[in-house]
C-alpha atoms as a PDB file:
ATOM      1  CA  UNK A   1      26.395  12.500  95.985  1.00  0.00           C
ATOM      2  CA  UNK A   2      29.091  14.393  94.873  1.00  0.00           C
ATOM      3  CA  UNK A   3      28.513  17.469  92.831  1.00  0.00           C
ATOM      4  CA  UNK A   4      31.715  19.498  92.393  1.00  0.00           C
ATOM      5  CA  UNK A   5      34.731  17.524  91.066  1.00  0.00           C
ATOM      6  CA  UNK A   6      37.336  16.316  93.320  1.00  0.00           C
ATOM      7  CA  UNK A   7      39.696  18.703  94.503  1.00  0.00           C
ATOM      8  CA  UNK A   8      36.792  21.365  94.749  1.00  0.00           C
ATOM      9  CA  UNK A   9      35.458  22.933  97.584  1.00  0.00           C
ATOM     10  CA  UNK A  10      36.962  22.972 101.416  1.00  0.00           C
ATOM     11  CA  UNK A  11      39.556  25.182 102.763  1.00  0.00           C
ATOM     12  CA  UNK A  12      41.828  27.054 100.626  1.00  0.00           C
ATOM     13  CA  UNK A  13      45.260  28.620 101.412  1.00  0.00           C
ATOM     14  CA  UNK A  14      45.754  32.571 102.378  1.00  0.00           C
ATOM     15  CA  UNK A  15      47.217  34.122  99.040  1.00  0.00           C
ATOM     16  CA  UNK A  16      50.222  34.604 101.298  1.00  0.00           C
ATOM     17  CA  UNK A  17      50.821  31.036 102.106  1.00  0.00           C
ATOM     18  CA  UNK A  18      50.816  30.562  97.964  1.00  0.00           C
ATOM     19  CA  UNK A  19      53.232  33.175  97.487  1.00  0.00           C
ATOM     20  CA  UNK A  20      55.478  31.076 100.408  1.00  0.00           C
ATOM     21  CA  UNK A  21      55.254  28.007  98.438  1.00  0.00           C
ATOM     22  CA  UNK A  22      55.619  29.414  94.981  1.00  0.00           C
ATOM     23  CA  UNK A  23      59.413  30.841  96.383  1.00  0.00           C
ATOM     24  CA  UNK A  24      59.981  28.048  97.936  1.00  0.00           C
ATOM     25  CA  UNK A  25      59.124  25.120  96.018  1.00  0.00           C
ATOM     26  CA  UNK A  26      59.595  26.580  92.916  1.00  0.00           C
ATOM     27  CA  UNK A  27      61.631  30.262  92.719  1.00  0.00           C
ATOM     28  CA  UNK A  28      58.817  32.005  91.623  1.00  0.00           C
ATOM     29  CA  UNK A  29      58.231  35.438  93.166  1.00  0.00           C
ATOM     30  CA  UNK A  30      54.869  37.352  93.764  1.00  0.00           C
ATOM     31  CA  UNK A  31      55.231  40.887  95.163  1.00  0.00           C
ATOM     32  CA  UNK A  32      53.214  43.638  95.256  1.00  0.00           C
ATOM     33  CA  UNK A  33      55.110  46.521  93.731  1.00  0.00           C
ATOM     34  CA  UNK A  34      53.422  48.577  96.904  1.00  0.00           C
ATOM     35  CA  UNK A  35      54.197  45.883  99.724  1.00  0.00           C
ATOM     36  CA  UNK A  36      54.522  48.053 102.580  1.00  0.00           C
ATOM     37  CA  UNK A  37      57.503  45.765 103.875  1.00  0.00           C
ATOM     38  CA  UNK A  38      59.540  46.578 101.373  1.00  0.00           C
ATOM     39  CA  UNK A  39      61.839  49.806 101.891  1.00  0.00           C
ATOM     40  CA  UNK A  40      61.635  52.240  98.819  1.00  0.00           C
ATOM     41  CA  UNK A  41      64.743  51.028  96.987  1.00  0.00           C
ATOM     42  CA  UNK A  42      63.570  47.985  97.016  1.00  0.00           C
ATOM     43  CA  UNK A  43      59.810  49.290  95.817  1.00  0.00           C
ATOM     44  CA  UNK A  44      61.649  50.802  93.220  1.00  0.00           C
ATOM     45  CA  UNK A  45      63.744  47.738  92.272  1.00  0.00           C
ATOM     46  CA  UNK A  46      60.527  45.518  91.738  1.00  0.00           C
ATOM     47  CA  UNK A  47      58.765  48.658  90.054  1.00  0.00           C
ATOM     48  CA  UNK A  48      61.558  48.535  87.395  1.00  0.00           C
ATOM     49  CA  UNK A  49      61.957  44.581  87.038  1.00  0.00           C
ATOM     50  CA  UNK A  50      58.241  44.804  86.305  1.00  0.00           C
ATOM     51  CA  UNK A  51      58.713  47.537  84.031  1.00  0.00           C
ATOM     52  CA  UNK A  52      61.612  45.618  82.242  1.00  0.00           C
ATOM     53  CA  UNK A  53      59.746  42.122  81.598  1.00  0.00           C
ATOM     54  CA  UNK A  54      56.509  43.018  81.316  1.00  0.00           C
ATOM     55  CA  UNK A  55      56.406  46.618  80.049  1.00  0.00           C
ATOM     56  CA  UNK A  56      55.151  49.840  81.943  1.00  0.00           C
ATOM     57  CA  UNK A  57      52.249  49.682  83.444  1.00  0.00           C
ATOM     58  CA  UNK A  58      50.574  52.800  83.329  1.00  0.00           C
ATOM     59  CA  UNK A  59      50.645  52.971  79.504  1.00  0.00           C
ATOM     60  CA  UNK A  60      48.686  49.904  79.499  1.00  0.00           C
ATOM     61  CA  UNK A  61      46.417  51.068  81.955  1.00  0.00           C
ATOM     62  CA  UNK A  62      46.197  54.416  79.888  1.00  0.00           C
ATOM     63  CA  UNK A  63      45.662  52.027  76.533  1.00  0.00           C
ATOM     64  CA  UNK A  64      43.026  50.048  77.865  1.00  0.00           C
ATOM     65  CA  UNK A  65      41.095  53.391  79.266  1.00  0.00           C
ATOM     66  CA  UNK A  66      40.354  54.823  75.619  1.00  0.00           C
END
């Protein structure tokens, strides 16, 4: 007897294997504005394309506090 719906359950794939995919099979990127193989420029470069689409960060985090 079944009791989680198909597709439920067994192995899933390492976040870092989804993020592989996503650029690969559909051009979406997922970095972590701290990724540690990144060089700085390139830190800042994501830091400020996240800043640009999706607004800054830390006044949201600052919003959300009070």
């Amino acid at each position: 007897m079944r009791w989680a719906p198909r597709g439920y359950g067994g192995a899933r794939r390492p976040p870092e294997q989804v993020k592989r995919d996503g650029w690969r099979e559909q051009g979406v990127l997922v970095v972590e504005k701290n990724d540690e193989r990144l060089t700085w420029p390139e830190r800042e470069l994501i830091r400020q394309l996240g800043e640009k689409l999706y607004g800054d960060n830390h006044k949201r985090q600052e919003a959300t506090h009070e």
